[in-house]
C-alpha atoms as a PDB file:
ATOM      1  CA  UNK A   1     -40.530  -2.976 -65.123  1.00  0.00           C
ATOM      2  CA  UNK A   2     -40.693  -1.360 -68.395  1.00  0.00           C
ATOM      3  CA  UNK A   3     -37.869   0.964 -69.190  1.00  0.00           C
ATOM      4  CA  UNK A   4     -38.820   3.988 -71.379  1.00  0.00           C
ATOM      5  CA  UNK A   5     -36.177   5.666 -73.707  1.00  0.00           C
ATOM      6  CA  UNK A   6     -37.065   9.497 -74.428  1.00  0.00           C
ATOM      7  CA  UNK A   7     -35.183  10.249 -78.229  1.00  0.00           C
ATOM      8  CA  UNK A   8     -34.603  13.813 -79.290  1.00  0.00           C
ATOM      9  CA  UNK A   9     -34.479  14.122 -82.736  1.00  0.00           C
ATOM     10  CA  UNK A  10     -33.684  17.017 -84.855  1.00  0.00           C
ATOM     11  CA  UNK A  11     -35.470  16.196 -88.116  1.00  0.00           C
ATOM     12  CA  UNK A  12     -38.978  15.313 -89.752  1.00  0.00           C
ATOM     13  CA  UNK A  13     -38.201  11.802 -90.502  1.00  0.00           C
ATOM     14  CA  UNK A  14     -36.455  10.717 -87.385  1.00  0.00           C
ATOM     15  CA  UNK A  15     -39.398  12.070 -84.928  1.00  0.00           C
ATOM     16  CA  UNK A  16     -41.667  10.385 -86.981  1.00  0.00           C
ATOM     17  CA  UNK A  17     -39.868   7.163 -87.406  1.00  0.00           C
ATOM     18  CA  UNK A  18     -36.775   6.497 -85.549  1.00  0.00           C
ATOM     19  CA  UNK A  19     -38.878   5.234 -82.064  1.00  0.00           C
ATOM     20  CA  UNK A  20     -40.927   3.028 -84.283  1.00  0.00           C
ATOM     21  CA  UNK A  21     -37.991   1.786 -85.576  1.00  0.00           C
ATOM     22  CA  UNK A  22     -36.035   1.047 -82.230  1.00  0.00           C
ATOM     23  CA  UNK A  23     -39.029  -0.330 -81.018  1.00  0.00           C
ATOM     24  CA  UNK A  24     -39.273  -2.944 -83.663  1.00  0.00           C
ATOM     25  CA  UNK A  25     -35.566  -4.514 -83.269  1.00  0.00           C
ATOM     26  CA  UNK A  26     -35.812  -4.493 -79.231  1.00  0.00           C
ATOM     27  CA  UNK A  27     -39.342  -6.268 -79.304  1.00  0.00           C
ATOM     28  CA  UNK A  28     -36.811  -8.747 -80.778  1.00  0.00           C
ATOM     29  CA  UNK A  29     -34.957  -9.468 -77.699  1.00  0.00           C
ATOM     30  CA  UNK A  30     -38.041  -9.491 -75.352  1.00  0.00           C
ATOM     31  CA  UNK A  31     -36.847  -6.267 -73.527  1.00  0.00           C
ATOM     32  CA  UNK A  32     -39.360  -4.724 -71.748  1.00  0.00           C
ATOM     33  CA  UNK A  33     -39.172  -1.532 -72.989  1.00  0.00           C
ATOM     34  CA  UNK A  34     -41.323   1.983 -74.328  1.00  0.00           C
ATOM     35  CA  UNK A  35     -39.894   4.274 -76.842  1.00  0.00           C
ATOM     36  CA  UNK A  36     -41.456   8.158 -76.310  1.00  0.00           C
ATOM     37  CA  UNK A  37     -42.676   9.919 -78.969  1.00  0.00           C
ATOM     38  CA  UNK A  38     -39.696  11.707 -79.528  1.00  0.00           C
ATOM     39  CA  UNK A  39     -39.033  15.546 -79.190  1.00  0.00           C
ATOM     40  CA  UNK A  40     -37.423  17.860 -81.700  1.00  0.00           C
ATOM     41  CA  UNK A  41     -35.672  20.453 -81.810  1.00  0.00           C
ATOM     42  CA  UNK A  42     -33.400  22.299 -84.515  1.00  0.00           C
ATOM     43  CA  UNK A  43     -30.174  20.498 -86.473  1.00  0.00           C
ATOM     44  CA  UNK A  44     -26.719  22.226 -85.438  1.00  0.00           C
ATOM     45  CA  UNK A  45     -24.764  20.034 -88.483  1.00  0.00           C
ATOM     46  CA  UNK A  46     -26.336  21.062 -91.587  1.00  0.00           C
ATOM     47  CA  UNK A  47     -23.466  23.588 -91.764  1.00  0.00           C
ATOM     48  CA  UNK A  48     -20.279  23.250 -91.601  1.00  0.00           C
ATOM     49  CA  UNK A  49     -18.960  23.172 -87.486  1.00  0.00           C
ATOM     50  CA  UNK A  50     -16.322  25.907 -86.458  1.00  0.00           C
ATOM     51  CA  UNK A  51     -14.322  26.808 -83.707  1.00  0.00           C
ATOM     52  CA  UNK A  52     -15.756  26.351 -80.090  1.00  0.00           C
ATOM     53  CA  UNK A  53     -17.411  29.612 -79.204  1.00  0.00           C
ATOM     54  CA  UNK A  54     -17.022  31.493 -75.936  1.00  0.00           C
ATOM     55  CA  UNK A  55     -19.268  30.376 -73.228  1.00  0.00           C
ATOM     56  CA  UNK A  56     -21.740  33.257 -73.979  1.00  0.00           C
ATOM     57  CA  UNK A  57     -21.941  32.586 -77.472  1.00  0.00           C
ATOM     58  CA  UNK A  58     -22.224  28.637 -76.825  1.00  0.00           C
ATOM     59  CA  UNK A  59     -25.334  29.359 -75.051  1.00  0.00           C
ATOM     60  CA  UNK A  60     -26.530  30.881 -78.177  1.00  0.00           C
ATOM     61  CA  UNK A  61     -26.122  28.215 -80.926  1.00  0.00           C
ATOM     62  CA  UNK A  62     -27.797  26.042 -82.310  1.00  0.00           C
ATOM     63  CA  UNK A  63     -26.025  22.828 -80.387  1.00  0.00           C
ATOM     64  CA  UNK A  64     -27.275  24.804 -77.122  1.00  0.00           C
ATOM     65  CA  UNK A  65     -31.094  23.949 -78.473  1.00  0.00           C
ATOM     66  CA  UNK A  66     -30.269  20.564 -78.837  1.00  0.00           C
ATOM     67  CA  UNK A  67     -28.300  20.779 -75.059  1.00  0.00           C
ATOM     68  CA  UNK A  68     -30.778  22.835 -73.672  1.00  0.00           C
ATOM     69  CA  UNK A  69     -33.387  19.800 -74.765  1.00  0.00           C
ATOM     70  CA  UNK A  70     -31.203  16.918 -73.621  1.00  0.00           C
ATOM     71  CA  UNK A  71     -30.551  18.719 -70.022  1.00  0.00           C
ATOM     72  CA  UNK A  72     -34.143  19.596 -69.425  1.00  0.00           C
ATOM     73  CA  UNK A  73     -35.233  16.303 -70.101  1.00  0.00           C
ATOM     74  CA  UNK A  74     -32.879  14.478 -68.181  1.00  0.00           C
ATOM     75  CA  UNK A  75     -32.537  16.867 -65.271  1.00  0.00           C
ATOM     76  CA  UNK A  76     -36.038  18.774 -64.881  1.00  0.00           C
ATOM     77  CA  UNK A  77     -35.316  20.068 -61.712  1.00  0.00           C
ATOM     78  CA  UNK A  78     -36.701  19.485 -58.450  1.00  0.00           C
ATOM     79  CA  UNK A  79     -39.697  20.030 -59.221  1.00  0.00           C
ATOM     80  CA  UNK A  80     -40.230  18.319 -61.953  1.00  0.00           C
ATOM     81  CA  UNK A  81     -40.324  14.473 -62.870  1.00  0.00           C
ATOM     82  CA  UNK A  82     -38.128  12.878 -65.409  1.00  0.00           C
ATOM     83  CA  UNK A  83     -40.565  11.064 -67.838  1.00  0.00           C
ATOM     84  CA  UNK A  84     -38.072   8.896 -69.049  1.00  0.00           C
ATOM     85  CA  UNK A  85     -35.457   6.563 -67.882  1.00  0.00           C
ATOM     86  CA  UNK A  86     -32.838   7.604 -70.532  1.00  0.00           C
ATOM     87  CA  UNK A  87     -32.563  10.448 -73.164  1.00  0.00           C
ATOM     88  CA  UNK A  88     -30.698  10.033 -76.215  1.00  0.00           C
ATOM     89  CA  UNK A  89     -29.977  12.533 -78.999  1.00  0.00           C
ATOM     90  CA  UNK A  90     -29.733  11.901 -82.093  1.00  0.00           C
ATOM     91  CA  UNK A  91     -28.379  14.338 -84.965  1.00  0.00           C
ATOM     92  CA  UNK A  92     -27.480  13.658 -88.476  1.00  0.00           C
ATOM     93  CA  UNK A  93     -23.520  14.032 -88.937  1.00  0.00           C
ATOM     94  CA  UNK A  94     -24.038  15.494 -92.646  1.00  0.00           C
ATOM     95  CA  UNK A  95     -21.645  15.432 -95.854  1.00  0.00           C
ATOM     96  CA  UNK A  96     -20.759  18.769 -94.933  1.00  0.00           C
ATOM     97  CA  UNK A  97     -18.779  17.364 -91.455  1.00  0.00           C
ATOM     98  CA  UNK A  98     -18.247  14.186 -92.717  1.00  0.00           C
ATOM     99  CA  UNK A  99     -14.324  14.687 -92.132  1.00  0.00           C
ATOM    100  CA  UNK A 100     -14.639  15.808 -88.516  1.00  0.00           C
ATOM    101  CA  UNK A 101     -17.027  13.633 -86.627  1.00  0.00           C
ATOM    102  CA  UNK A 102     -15.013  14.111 -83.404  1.00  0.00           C
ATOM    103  CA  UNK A 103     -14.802  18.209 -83.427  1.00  0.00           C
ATOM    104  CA  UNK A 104     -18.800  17.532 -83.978  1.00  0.00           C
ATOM    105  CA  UNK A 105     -18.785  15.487 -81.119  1.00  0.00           C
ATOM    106  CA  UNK A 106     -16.563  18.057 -78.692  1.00  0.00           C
ATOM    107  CA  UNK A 107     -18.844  21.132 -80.174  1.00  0.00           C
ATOM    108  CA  UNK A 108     -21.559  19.482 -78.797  1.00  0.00           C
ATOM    109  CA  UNK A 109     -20.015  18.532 -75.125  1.00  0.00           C
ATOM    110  CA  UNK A 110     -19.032  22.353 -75.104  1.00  0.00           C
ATOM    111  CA  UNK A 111     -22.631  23.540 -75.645  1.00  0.00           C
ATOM    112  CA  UNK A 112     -23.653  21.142 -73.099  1.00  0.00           C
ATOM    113  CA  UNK A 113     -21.666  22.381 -70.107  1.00  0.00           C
ATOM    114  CA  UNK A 114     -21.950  26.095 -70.952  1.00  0.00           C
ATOM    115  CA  UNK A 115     -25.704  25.687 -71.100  1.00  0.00           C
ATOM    116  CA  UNK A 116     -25.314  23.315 -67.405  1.00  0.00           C
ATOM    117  CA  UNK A 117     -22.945  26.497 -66.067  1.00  0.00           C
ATOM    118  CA  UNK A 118     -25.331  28.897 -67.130  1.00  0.00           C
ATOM    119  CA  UNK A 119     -28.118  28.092 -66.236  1.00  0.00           C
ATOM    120  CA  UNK A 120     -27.459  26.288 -62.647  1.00  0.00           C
ATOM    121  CA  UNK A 121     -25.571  28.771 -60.256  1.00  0.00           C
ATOM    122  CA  UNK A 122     -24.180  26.646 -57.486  1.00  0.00           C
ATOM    123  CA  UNK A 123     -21.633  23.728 -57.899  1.00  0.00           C
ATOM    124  CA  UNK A 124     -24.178  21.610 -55.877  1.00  0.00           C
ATOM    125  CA  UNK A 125     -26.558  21.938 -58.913  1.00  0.00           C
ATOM    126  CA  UNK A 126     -24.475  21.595 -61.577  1.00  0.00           C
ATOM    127  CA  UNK A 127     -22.606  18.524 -59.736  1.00  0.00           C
ATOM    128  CA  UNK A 128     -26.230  16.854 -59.514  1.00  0.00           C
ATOM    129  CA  UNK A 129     -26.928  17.897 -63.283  1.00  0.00           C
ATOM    130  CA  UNK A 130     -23.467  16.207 -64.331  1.00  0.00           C
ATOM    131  CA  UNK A 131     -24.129  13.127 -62.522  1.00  0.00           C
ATOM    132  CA  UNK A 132     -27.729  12.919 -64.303  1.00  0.00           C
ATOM    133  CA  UNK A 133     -26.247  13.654 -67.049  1.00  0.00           C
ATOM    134  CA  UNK A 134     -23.548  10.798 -67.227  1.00  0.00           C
ATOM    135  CA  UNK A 135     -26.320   8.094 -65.897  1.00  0.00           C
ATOM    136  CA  UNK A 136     -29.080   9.124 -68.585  1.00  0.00           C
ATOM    137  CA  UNK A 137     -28.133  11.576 -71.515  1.00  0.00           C
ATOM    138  CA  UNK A 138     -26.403   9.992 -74.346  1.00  0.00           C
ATOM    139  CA  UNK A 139     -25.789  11.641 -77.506  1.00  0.00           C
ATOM    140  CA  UNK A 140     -25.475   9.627 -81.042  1.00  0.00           C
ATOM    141  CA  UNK A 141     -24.565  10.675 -84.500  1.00  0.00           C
ATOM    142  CA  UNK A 142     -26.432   8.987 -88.196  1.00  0.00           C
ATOM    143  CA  UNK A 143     -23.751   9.166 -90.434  1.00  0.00           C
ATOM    144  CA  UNK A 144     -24.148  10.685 -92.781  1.00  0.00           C
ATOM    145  CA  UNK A 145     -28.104  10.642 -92.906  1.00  0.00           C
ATOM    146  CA  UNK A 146     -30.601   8.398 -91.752  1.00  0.00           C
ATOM    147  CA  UNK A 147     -30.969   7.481 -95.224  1.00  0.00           C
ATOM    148  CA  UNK A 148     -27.760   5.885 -95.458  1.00  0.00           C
ATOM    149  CA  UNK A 149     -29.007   3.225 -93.656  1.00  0.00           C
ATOM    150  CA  UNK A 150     -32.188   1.987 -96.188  1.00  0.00           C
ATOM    151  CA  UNK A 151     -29.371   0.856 -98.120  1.00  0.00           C
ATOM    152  CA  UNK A 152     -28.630  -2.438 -96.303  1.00  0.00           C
ATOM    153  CA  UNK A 153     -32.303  -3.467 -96.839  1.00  0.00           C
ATOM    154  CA  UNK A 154     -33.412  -3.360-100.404  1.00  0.00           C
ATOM    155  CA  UNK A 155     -37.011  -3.608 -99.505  1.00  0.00           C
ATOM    156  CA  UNK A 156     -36.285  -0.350 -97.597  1.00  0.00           C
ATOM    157  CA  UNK A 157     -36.002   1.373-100.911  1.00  0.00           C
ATOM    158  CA  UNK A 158     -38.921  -0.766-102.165  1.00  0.00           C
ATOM    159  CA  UNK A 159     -40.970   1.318 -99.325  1.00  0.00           C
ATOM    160  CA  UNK A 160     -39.582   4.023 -99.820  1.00  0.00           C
ATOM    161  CA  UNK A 161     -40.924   3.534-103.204  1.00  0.00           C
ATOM    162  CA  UNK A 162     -37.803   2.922-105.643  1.00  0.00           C
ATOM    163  CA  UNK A 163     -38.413   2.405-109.264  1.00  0.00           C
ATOM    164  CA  UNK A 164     -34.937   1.144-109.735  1.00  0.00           C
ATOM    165  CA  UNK A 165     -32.880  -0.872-108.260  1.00  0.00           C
ATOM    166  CA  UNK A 166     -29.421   1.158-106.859  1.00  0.00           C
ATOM    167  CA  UNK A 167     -25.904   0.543-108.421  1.00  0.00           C
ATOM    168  CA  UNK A 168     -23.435   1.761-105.683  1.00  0.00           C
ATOM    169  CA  UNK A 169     -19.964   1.800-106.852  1.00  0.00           C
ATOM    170  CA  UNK A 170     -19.363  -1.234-103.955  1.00  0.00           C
ATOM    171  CA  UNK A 171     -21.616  -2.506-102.572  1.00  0.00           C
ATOM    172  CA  UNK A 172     -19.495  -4.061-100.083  1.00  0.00           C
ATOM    173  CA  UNK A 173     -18.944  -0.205 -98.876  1.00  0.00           C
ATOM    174  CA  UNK A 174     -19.176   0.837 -95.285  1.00  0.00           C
ATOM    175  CA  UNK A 175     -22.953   2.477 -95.501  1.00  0.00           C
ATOM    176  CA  UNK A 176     -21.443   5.208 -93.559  1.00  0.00           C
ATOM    177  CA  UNK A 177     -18.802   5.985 -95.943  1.00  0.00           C
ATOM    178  CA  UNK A 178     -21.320   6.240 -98.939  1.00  0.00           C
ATOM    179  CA  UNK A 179     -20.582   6.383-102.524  1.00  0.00           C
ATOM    180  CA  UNK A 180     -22.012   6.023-105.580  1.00  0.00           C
ATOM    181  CA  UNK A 181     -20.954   5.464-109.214  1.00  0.00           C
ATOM    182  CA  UNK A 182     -24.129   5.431-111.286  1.00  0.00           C
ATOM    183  CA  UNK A 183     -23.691   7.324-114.461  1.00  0.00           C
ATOM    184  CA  UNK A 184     -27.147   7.926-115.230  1.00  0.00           C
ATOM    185  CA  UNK A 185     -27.676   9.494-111.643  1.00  0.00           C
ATOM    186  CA  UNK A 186     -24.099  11.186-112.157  1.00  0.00           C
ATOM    187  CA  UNK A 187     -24.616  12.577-115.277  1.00  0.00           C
ATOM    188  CA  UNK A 188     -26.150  16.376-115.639  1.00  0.00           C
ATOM    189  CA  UNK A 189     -28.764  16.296-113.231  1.00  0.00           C
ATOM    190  CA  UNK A 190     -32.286  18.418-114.721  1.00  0.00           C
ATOM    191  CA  UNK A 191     -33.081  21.777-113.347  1.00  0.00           C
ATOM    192  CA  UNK A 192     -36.174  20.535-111.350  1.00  0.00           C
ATOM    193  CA  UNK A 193     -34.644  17.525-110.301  1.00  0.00           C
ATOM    194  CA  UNK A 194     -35.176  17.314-106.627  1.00  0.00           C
ATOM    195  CA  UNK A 195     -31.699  14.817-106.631  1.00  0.00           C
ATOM    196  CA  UNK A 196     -29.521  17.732-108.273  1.00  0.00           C
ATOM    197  CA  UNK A 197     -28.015  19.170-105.349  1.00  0.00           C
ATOM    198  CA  UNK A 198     -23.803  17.866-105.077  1.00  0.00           C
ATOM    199  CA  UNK A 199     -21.886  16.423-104.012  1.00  0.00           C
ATOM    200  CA  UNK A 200     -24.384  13.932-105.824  1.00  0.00           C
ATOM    201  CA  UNK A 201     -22.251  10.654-105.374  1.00  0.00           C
ATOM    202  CA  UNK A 202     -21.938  11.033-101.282  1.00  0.00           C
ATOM    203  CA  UNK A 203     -25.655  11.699-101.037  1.00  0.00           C
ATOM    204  CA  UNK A 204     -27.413   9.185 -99.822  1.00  0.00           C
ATOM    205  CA  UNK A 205     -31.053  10.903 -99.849  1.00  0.00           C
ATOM    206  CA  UNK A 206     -30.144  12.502-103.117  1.00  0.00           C
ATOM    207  CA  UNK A 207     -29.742   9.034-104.329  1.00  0.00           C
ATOM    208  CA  UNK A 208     -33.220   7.677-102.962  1.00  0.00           C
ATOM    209  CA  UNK A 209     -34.562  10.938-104.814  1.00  0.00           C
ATOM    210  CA  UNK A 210     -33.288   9.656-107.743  1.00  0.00           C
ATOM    211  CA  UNK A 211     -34.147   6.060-107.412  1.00  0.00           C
ATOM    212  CA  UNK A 212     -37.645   7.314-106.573  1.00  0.00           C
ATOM    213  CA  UNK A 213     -37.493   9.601-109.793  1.00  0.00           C
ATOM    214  CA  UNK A 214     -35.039   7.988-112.386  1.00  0.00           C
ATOM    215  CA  UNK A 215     -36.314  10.018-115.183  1.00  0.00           C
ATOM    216  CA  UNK A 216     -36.314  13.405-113.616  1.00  0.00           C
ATOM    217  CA  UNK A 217     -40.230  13.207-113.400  1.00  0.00           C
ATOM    218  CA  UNK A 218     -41.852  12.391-110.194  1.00  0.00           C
ATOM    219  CA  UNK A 219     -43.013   8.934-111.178  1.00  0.00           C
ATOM    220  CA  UNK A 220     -43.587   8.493-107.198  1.00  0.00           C
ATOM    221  CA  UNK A 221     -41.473  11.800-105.026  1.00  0.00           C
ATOM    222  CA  UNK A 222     -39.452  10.684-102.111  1.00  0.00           C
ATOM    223  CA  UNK A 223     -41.014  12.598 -99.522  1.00  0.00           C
ATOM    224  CA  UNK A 224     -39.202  11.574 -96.111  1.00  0.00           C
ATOM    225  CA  UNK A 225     -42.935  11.926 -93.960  1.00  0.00           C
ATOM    226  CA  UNK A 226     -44.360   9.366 -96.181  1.00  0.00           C
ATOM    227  CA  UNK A 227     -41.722   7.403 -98.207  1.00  0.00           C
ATOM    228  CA  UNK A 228     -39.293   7.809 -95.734  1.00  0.00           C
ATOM    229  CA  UNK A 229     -41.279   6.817 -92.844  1.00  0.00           C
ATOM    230  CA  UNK A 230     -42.938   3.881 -95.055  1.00  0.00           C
ATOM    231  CA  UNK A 231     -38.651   2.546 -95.144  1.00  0.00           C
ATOM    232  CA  UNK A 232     -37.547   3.435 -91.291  1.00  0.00           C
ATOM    233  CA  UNK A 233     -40.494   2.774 -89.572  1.00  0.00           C
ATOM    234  CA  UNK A 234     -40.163  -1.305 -90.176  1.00  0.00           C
ATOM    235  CA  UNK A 235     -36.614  -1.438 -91.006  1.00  0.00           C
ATOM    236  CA  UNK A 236     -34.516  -3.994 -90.844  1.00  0.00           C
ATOM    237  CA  UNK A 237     -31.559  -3.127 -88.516  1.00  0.00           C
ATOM    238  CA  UNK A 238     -30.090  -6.948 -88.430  1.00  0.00           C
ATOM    239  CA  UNK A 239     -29.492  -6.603 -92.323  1.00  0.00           C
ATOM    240  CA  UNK A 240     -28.634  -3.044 -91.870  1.00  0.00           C
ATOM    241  CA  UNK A 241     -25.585  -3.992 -89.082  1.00  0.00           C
ATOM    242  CA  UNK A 242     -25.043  -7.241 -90.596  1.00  0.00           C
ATOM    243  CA  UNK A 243     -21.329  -6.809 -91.363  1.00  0.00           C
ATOM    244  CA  UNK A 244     -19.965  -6.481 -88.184  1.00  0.00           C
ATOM    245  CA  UNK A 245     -16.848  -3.671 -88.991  1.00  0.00           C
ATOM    246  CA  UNK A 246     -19.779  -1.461 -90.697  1.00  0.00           C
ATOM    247  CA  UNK A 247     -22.156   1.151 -89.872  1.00  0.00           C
ATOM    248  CA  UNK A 248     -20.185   1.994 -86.331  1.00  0.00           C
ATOM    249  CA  UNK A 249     -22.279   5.051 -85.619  1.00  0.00           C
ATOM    250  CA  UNK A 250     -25.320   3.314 -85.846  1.00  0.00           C
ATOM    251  CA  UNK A 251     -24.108   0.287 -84.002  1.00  0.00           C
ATOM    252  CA  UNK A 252     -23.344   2.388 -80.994  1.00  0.00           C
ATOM    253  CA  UNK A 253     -26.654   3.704 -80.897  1.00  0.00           C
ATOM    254  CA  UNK A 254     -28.352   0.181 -80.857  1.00  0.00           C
ATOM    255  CA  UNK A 255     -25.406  -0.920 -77.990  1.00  0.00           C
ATOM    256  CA  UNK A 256     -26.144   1.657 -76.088  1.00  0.00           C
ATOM    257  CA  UNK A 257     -29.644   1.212 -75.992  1.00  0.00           C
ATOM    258  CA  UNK A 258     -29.290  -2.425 -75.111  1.00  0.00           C
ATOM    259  CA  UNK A 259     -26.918  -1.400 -72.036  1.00  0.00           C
ATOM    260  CA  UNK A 260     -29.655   0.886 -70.960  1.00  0.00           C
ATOM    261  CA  UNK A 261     -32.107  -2.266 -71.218  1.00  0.00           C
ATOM    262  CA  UNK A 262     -29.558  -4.592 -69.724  1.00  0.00           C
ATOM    263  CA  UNK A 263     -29.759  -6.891 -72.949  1.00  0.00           C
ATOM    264  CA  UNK A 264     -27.723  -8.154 -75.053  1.00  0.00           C
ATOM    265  CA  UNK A 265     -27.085  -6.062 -78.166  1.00  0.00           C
ATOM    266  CA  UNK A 266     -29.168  -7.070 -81.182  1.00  0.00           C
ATOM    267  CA  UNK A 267     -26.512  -6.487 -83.445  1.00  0.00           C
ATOM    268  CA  UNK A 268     -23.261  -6.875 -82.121  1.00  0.00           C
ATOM    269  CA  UNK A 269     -19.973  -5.746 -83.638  1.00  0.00           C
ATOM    270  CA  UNK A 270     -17.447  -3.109 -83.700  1.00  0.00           C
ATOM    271  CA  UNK A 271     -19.353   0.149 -82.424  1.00  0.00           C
ATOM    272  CA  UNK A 272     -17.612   3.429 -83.231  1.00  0.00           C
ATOM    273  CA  UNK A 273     -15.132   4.868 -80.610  1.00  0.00           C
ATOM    274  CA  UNK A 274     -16.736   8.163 -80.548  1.00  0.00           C
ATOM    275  CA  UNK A 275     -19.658   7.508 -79.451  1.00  0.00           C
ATOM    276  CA  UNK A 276     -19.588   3.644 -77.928  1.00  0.00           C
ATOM    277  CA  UNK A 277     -20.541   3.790 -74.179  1.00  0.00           C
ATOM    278  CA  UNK A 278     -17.742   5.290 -72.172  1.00  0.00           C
ATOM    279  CA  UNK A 279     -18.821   5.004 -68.652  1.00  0.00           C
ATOM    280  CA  UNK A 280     -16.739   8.073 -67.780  1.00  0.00           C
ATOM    281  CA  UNK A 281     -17.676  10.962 -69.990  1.00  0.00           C
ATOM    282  CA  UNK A 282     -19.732  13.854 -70.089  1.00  0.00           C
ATOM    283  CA  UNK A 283     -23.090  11.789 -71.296  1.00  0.00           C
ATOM    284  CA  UNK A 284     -22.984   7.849 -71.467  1.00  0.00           C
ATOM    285  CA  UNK A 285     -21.519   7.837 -74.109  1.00  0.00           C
ATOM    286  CA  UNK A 286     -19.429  10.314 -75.201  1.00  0.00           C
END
């Protein structure tokens, strides 16, 4: 019986791309299984997250889009039908809360249960929402961009359509802890570039920008709808996750997924604790 995961995505490159992708290292394990088109909705992390808000406030944020989303989907209501077996959202963490994945993470869960307590008046309902919730929702984090990740395939940034070849300051760096130390990317950046935007060395799409652009010319743009999706639609997760202690974020994604398939994962190794399956949280996973 095939299995269909639903993603909900919050940005151009992902809803274009990140099924395709997930679809491509699963075929791998013979797991019967149909990624959705995804749906989209609006970022909450491209600013910096504060405080938890009052329940009436929560409901107005921009994590209660993304909450309102992943509920909907997972628990349409009596009368509707769930089109998928499991939802998972997906949101990029961003440099700007690259220090606080775990207040991201609890923001989130807070948005989630003052939307459920809103919306659904009786504790029956929101009981029955919870438990749908905890079977079928799971939320995930890219850290700190998708693009992070077209680093641990170099013919990822050949797609993407790299004129240069990258020169990371390690390259034996956690691709989730990004860094750079390229002094012609790091020295004063044009006024048109489209890479000039800091912090420049923790940037990972800033970087493909440049690599895409090393004279400060469009030679060939990186535009993430074309280039972008030309590098994550056929990427290469195995050489992505192939250190085992790296990319933990990602690797809980993909572990998750294979739970939800009842497969093995496809790239085992340590997943991070924040969002690794928990069996006992609000959502699968966290």
């Amino acid at each position: 019986m095939t299995v269909r995961v639903q993603l909900i995505v919050t940005g151009d490159l992902e809803y274009l791309g990140l099924h395709l992708s997930l679809q491509k290292l699963f075929a791998s394990t013979g797991a019967d299984v149909e990624f959705l088109p995804p749906l989209q909705t609006q970022d909450f992390t491209s600013n910096r997250v504060g405080a938890l808000l009052p329940r009436e406030q929560a409901t107005k944020s921009l994590a209660a889009k993304l909450a309102r989303s992943l509920v909907s989907t997972v628990y349409p209501g009596r009368s509707g039908t769930m089109r998928a077996d499991y939802v998972i959202a997906v949101d990029d963490l961003e440099l700007v809360n690259a220090d606080q994945p775990e207040h991201v993470l609890e923001y989130f869960r807070h948005a989630v249960r003052a939307y459920v307590d809103s919306t659904f008046s009786s504790a029956t309902a929101q009981d029955r929402v919870y438990q749908a919730l905890a079977e079928y929702g799971s939320f995930h984090l890219l850290t700190p961009m998708v693009e992070s990740y077209f680093f641990g395939e170099a013919a990822a940034l050949a797609r993407a359509g790299a004129n240069r070849a990258p020169n990371r300051f390690d390259m034996a760096r956690d691709l989730e802890d990004f860094e750079v130390d390229d002094p012609a990317y790091l020295a004063p950046a044009p006024s048109d570039a489209q890479w000039k935007a800091e912090p420049r060395h923790r940037h990972p799409k800033n970087y493909v920008r440049y690599l895409c652009d090393p004279k400060g010319k469009p030679l060939r743009a990186y535009r993430e709808t074309h280039e972008g999706l030309e590098a994550l639609r056929v990427l290469d997760w195995s050489s992505v996750l192939r250190n085992e202690a790296h990319a933990a974020f990602a690797r809980a994604l993909v572990d998750d997924v294979a739970d939800a398939l009842s497969v093995s994962s496809p790239c085992p190794g340590t997943c991070s604790p924040l969002t690794a399956r928990k069996g006992d949280g609000l959502l699968r996973n966290i």
